[in-house]
C-alpha atoms as a PDB file:
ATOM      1  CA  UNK A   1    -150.152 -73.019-114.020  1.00  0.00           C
ATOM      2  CA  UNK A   2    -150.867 -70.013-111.433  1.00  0.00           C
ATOM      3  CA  UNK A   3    -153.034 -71.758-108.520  1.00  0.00           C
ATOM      4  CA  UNK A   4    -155.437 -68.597-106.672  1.00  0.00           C
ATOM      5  CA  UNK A   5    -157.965 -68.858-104.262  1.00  0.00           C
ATOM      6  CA  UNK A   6    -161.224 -68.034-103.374  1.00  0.00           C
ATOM      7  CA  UNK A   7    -163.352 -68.140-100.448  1.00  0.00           C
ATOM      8  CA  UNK A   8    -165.820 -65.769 -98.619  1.00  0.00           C
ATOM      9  CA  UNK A   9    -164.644 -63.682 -95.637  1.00  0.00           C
ATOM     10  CA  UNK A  10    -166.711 -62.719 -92.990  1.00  0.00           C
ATOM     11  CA  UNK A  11    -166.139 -61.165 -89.078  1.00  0.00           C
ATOM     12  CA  UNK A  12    -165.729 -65.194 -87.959  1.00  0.00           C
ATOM     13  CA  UNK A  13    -163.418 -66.474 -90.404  1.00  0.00           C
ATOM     14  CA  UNK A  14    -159.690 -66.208 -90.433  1.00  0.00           C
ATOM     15  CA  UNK A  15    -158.475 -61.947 -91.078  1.00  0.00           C
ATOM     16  CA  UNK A  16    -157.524 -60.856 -94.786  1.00  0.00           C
ATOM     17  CA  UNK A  17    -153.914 -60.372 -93.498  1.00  0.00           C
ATOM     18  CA  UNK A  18    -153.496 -63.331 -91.816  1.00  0.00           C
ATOM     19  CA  UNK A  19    -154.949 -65.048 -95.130  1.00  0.00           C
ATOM     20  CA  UNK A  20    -153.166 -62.914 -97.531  1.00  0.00           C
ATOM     21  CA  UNK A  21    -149.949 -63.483 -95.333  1.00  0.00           C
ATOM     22  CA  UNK A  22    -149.812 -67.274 -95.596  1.00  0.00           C
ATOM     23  CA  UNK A  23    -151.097 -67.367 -99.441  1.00  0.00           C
ATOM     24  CA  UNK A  24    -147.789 -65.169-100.530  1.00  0.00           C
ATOM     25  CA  UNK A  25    -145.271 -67.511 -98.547  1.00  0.00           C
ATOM     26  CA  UNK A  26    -146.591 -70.742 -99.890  1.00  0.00           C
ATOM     27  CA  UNK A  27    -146.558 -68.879-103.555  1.00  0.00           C
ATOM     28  CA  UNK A  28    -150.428 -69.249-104.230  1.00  0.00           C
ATOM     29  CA  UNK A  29    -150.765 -66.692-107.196  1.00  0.00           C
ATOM     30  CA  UNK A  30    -154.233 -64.407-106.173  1.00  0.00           C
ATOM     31  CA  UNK A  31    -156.736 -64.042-103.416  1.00  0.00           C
ATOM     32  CA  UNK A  32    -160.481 -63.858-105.485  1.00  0.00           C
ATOM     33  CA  UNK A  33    -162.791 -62.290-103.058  1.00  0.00           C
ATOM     34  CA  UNK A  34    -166.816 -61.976-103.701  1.00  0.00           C
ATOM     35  CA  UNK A  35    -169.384 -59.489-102.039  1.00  0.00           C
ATOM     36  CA  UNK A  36    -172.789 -59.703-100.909  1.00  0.00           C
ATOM     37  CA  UNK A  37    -173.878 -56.039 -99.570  1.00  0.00           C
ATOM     38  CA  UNK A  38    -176.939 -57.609 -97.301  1.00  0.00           C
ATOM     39  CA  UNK A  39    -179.309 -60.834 -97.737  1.00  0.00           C
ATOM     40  CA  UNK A  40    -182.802 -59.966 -97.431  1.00  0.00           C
ATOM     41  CA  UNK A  41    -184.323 -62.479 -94.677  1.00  0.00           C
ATOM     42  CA  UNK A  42    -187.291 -62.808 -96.297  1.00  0.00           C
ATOM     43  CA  UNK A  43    -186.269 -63.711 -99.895  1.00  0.00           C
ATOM     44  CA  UNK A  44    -187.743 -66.393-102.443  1.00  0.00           C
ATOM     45  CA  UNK A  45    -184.575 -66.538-104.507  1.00  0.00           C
ATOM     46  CA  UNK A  46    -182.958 -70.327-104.066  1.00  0.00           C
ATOM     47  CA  UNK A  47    -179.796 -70.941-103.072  1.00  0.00           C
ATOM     48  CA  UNK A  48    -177.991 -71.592-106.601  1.00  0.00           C
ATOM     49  CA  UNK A  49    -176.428 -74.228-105.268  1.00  0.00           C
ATOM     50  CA  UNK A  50    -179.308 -76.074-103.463  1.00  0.00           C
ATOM     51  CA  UNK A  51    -180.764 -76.096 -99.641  1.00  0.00           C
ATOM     52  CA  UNK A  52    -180.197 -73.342 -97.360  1.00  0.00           C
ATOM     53  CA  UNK A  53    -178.483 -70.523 -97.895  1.00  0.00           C
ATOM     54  CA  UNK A  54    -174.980 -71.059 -95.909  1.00  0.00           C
ATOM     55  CA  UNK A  55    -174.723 -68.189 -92.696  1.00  0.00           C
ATOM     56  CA  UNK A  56    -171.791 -67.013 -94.114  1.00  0.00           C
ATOM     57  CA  UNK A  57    -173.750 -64.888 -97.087  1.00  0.00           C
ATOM     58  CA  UNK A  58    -175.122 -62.514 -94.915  1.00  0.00           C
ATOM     59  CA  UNK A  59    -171.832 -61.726 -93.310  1.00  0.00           C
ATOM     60  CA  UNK A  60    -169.353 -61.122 -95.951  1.00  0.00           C
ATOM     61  CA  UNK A  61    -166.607 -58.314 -95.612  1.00  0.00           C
ATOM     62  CA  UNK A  62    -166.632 -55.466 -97.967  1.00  0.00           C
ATOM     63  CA  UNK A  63    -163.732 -57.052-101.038  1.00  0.00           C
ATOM     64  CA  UNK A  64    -162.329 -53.856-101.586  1.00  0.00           C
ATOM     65  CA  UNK A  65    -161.575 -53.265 -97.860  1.00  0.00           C
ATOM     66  CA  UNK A  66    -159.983 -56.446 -96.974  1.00  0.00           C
ATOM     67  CA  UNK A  67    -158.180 -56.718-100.591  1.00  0.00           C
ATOM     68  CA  UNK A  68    -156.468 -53.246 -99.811  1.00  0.00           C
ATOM     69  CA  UNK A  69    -155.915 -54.938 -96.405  1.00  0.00           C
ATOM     70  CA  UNK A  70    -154.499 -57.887 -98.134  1.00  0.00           C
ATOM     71  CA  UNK A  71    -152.515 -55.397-100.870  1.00  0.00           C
ATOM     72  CA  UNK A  72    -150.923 -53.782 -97.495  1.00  0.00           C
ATOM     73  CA  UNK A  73    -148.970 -56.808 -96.063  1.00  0.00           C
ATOM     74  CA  UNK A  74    -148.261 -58.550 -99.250  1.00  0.00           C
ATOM     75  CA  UNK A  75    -145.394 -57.729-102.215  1.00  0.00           C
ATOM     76  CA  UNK A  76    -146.958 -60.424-105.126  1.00  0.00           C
ATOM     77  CA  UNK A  77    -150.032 -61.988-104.337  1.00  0.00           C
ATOM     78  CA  UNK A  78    -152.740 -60.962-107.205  1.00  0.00           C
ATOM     79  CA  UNK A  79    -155.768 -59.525-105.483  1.00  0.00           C
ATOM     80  CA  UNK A  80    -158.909 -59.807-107.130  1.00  0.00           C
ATOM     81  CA  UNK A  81    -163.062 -59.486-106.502  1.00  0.00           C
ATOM     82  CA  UNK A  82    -164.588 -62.777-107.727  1.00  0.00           C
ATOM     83  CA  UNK A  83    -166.971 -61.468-108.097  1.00  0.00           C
ATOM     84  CA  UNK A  84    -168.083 -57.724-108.291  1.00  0.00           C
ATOM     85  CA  UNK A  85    -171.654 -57.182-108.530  1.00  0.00           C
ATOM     86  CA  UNK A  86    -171.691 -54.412-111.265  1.00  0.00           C
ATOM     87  CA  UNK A  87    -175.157 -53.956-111.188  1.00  0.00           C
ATOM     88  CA  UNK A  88    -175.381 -52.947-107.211  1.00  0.00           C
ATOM     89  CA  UNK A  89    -172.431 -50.658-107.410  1.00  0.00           C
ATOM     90  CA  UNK A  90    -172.971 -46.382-108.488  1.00  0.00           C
ATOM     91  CA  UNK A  91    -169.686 -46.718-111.768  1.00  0.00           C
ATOM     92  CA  UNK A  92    -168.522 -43.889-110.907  1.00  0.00           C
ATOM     93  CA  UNK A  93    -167.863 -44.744-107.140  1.00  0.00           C
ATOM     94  CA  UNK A  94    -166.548 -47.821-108.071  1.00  0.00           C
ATOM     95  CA  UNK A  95    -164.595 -46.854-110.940  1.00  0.00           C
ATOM     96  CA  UNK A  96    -162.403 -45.217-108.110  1.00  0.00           C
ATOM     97  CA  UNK A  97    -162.441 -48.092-105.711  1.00  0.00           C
ATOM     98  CA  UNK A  98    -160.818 -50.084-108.568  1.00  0.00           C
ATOM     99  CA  UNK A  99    -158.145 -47.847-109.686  1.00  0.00           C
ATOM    100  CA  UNK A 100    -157.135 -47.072-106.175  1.00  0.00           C
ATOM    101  CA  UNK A 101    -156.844 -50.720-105.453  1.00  0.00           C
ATOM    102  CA  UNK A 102    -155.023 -51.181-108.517  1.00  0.00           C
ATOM    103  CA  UNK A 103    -152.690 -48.157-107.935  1.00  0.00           C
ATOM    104  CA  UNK A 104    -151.925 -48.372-104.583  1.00  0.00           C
ATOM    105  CA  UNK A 105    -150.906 -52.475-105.397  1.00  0.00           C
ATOM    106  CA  UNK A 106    -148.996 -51.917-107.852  1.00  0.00           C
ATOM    107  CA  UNK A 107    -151.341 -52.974-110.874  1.00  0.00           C
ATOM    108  CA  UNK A 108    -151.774 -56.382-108.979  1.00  0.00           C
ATOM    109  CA  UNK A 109    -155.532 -56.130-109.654  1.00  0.00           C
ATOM    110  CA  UNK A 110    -158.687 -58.478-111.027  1.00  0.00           C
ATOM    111  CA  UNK A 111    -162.012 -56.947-111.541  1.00  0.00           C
ATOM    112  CA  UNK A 112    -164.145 -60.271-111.642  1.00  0.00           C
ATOM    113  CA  UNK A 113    -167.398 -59.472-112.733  1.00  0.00           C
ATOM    114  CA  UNK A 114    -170.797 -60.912-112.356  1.00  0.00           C
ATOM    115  CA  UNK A 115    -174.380 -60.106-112.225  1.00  0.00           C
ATOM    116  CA  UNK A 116    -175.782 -61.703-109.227  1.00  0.00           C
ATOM    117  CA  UNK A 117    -178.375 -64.299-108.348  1.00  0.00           C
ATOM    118  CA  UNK A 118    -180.263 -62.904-105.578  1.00  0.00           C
ATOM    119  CA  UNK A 119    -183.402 -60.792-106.737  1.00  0.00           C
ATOM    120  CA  UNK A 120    -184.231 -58.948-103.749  1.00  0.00           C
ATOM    121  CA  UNK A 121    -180.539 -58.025-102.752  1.00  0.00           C
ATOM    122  CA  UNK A 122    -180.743 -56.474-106.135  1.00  0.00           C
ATOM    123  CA  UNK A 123    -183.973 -54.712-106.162  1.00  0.00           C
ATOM    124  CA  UNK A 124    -183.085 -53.160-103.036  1.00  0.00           C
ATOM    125  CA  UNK A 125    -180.513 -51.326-104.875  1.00  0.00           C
ATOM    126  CA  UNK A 126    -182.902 -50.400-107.491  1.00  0.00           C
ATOM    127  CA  UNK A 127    -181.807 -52.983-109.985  1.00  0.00           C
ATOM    128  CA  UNK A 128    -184.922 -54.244-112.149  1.00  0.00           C
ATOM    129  CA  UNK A 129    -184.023 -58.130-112.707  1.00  0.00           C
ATOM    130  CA  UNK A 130    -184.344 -58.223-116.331  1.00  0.00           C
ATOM    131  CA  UNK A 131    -182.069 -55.406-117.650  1.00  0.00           C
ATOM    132  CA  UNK A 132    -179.240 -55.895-114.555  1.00  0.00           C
ATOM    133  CA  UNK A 133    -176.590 -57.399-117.514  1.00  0.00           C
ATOM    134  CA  UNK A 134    -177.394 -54.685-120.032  1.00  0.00           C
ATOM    135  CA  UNK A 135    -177.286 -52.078-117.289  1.00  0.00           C
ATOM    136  CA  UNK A 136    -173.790 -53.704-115.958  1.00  0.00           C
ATOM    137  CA  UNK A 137    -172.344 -53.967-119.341  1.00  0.00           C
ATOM    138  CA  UNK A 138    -173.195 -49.691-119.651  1.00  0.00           C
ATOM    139  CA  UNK A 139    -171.556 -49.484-116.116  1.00  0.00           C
ATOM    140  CA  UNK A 140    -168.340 -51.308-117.350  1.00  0.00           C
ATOM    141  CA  UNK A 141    -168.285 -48.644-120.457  1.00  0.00           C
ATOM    142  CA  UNK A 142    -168.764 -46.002-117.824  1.00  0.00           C
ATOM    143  CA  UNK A 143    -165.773 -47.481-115.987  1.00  0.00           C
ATOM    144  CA  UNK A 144    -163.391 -47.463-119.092  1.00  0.00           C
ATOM    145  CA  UNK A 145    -164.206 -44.129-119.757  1.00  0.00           C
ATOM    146  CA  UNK A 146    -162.867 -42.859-116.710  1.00  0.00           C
ATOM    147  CA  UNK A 147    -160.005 -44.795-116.666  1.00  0.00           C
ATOM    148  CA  UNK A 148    -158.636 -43.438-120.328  1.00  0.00           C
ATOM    149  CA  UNK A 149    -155.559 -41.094-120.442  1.00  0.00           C
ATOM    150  CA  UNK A 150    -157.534 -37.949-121.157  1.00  0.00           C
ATOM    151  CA  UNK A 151    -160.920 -36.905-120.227  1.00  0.00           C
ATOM    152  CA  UNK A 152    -163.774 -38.832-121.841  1.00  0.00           C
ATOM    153  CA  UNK A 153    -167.164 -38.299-121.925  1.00  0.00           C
ATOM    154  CA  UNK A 154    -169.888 -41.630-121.700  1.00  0.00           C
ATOM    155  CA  UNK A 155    -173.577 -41.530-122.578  1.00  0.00           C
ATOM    156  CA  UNK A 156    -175.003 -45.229-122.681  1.00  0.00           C
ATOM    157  CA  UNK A 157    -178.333 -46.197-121.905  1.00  0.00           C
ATOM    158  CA  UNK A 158    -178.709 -46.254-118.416  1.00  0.00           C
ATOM    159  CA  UNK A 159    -175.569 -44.322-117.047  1.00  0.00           C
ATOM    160  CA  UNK A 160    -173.762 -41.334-118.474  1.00  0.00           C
ATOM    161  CA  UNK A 161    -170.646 -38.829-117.095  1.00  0.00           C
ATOM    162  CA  UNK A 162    -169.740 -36.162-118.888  1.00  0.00           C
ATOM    163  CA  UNK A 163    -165.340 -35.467-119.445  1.00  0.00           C
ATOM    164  CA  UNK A 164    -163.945 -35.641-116.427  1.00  0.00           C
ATOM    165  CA  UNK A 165    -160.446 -35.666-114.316  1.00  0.00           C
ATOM    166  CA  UNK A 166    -160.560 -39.018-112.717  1.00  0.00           C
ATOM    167  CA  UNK A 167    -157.547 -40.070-110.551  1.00  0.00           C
ATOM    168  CA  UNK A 168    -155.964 -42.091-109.740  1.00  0.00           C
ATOM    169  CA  UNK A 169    -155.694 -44.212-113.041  1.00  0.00           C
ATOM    170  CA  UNK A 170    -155.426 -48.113-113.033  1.00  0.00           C
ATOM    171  CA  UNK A 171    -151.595 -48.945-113.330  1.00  0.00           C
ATOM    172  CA  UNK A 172    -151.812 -50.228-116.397  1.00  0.00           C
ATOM    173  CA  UNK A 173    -154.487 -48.593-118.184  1.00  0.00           C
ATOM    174  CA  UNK A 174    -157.359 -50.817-116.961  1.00  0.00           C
ATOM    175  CA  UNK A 175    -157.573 -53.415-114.726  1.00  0.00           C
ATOM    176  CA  UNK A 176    -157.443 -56.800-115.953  1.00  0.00           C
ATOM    177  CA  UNK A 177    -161.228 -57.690-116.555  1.00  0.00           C
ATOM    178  CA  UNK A 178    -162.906 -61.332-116.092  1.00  0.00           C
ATOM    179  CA  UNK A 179    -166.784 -61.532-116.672  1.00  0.00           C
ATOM    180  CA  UNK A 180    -168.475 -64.852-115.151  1.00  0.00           C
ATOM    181  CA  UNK A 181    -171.839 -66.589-116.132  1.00  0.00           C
ATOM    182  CA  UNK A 182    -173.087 -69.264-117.763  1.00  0.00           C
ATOM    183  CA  UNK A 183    -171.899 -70.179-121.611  1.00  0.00           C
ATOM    184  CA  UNK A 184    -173.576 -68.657-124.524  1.00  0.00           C
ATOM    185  CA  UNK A 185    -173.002 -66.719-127.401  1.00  0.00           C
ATOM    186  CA  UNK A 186    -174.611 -63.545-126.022  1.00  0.00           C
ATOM    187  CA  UNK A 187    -171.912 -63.301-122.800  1.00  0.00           C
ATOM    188  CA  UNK A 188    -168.712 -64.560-125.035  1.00  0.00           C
ATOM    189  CA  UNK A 189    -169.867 -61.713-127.924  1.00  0.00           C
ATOM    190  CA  UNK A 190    -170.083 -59.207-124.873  1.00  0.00           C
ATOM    191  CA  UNK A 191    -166.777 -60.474-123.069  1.00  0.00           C
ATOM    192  CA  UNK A 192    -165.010 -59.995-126.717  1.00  0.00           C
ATOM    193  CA  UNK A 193    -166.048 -56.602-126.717  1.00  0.00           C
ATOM    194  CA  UNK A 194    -165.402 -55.114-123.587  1.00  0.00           C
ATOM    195  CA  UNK A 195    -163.212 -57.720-121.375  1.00  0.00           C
ATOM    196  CA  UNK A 196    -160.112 -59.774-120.818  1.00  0.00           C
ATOM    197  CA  UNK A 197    -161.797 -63.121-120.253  1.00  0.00           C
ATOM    198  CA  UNK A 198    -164.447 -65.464-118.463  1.00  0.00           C
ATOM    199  CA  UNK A 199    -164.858 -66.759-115.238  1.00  0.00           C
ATOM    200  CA  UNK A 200    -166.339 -70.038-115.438  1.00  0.00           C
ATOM    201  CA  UNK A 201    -167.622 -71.283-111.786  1.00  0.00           C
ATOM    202  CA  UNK A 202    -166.494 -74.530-111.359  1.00  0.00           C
ATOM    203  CA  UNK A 203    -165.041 -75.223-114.437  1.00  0.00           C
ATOM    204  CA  UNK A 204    -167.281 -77.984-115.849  1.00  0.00           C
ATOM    205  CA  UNK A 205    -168.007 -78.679-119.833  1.00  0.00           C
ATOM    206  CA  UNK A 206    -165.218 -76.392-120.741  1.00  0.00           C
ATOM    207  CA  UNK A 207    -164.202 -77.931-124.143  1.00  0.00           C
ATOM    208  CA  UNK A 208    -166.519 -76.913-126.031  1.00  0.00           C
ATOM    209  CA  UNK A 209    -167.426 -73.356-124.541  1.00  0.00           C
ATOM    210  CA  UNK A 210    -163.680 -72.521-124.672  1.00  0.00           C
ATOM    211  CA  UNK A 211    -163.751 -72.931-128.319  1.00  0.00           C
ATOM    212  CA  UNK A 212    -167.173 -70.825-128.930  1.00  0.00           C
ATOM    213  CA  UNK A 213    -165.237 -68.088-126.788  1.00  0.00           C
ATOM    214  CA  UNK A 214    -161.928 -68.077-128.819  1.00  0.00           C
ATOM    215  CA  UNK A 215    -164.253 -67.759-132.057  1.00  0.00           C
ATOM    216  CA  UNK A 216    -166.035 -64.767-130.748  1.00  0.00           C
ATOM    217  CA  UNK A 217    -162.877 -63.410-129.475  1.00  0.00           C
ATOM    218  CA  UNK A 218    -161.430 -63.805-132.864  1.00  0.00           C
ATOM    219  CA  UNK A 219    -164.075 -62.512-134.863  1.00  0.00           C
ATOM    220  CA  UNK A 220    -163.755 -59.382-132.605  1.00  0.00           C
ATOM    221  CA  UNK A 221    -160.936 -58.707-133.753  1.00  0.00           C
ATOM    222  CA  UNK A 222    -158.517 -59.191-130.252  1.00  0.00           C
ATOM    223  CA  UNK A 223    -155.279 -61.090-130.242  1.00  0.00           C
ATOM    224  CA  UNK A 224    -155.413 -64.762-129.065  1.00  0.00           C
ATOM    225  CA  UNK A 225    -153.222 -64.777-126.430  1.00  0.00           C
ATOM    226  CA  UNK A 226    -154.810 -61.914-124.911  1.00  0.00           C
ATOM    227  CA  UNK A 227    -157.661 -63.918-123.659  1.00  0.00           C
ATOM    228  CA  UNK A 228    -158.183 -65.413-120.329  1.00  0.00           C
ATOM    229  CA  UNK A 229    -159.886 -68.099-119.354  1.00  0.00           C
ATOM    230  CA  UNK A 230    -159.903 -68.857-115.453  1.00  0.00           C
ATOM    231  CA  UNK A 231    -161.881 -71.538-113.901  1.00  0.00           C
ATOM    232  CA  UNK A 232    -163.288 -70.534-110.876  1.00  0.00           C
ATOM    233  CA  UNK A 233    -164.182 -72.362-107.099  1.00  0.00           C
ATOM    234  CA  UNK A 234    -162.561 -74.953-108.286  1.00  0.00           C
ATOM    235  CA  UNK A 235    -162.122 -77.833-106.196  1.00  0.00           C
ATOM    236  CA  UNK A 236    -158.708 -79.242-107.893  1.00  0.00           C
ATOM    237  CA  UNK A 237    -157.361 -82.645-108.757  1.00  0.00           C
ATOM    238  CA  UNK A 238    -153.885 -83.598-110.977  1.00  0.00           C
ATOM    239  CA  UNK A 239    -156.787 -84.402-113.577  1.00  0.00           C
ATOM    240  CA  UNK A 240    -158.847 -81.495-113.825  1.00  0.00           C
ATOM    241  CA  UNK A 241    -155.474 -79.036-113.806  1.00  0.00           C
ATOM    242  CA  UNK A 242    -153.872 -81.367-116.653  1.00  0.00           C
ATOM    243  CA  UNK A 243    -157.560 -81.067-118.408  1.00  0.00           C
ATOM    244  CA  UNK A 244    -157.536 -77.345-118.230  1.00  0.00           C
ATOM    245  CA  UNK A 245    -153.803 -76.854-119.589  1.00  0.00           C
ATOM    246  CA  UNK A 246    -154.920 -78.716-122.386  1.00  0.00           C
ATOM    247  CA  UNK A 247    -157.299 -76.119-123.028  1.00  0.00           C
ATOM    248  CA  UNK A 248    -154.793 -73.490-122.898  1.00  0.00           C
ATOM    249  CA  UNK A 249    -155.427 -72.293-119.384  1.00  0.00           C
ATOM    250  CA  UNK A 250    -152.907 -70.975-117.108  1.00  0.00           C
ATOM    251  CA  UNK A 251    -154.712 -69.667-114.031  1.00  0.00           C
ATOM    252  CA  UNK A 252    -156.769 -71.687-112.018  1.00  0.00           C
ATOM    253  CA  UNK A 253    -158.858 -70.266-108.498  1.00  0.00           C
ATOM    254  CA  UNK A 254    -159.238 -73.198-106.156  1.00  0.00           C
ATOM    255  CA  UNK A 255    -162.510 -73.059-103.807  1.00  0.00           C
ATOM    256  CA  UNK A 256    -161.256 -72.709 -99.638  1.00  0.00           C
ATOM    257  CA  UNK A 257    -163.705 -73.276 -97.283  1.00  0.00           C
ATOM    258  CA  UNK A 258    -165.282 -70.416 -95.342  1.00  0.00           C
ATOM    259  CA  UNK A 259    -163.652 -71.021 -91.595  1.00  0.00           C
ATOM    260  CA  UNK A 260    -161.258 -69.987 -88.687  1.00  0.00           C
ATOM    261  CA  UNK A 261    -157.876 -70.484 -89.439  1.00  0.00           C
ATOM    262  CA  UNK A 262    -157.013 -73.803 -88.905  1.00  0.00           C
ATOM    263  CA  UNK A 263    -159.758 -75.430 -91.483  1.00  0.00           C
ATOM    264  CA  UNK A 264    -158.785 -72.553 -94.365  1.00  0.00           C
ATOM    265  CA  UNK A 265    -154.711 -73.086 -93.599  1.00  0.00           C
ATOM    266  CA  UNK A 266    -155.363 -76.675 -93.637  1.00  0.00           C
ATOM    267  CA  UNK A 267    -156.915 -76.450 -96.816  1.00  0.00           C
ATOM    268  CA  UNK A 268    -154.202 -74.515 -98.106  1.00  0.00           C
ATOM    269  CA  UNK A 269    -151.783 -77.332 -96.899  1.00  0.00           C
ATOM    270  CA  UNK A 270    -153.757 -79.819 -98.994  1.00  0.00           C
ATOM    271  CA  UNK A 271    -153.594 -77.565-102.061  1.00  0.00           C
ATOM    272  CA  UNK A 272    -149.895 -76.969-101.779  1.00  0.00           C
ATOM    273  CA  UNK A 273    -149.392 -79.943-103.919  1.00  0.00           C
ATOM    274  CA  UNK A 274    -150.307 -78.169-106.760  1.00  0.00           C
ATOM    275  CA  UNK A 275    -148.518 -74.811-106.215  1.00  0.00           C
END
């Protein structure tokens, strides 16, 4: 089983290099970054995960900066946003973030997707709250279409761009493609579509959901052992990791804390056990 990371980097915590550094020389498999643009101070979203929102929100790097940071110094280490917030991000600016990324690493790539908790973060990019997943979904389309071989046109609901010369292309083709949020047939029919696989945070009550996604996956028509299933922030134990390679998963991101370099390098000394 591939063991990756994630954790939040901000201007205190330890660098992307020196991170990225000490991940590829104790053979942890990916470095999952997410994004937050700006927290509005004056917000009445809650904290998903309870209490006060943690400082370290409001001061995250840009991913795609410190992954191409973390692409620079390393020769193996998977780089990946977990996650992207499609919904905040013009396609066709992003599109181009990603396949540079992915170029310039060597196809070493993961777009991890999501669509974002935080209402006024959103809605100061223009996002209205109730259409931000079918307006992401359109984005992704958008995406694909400049990423094919020849020049494609895209007209979806919300976003549109007309045949274009879009370079450079993803190494492979496209980007391997996760999609987090919570279980349901609407998300697994969409992932089946237009993605490589789920992101589950936390990785709780997979048993049955993992099923529900293979039949959707299925019924769409893709190959079995083309789908991915990563659980994500993860905080690991010899049982959970034996629980989830029952289930047929092989990469698994384990949750760092947010801190200076002796807390996250301890962590990863912790972890090594299960590298």
């Amino acid at each position: 089983m591939r063991i990756a990371t994630t954790t939040l980097l901000t201007d205190e915590t330890i660098t992307p290099v020196r991170l990225a550094r000490e991940l590829e020389e104790r053979g942890f498999a990916g470095l999952y970054l997410g994004e937050h643009t700006h927290i509005p101070v004056e917000r009445t979203t809650p904290y998903p995960a309870g209490g006060e929102l943690p400082r370290e929100y409001g001061r995250t790097l840009d991913p795609f900066v410190a992954l191409a940071q973390a692409a620079a110094v390393t020769d193996r280490l998977g780089l990946a946003t977990g996650i992207t917030l499609i919904a905040q991000h013009d396609p066709i600016d992003l599109a181009k973030q990603v396949a540079t990324l992915d170029h310039l690493s060597g196809g070493r790539f993961t777009l991890g997707l999501g669509f974002g908790w935080n209402k006024e973060e959103a809605a100061d990019h223009g996002v209205e709250w109730t259409s931000r997943r079918a307006l992401g979904w359109d984005r992704l389309a958008l995406m694909r279409a400049l990423w094919a071989p020849e020049p494609t046109p895209y007209d979806g609901e919300f976003v549109s761009v007309r045949p274009s010369e879009a370079h450079p292309k993803p190494a492979n083709g496209a980007p391997r493609t996760l999609v987090g949020g919570a279980p349901g047939p609407k998300l697994f029919a969409r992932i089946a579509e237009q993605a490589d696989g789920w992101l589950p945070i936390g990785g709780r009550g997979l048993d049955g959901s993992v099923a529900a996604l293979r039949k959707a996956w299925e019924s769409a028509g893709r190959s079995p052992e083309a789908l991915h299933v990563v659980p994500y922030a993860v905080h690991p134990s010899p049982e959970k990791l034996t629980r989830y390679a029952d289930l047929g998963v092989s990469e698994v991101v384990v949750q760092l804390p947010t801190g200076d370099e002796a807390a996250v390098l301890g962590a990863l000394d912790e972890y090594a056990q299960y590298v």
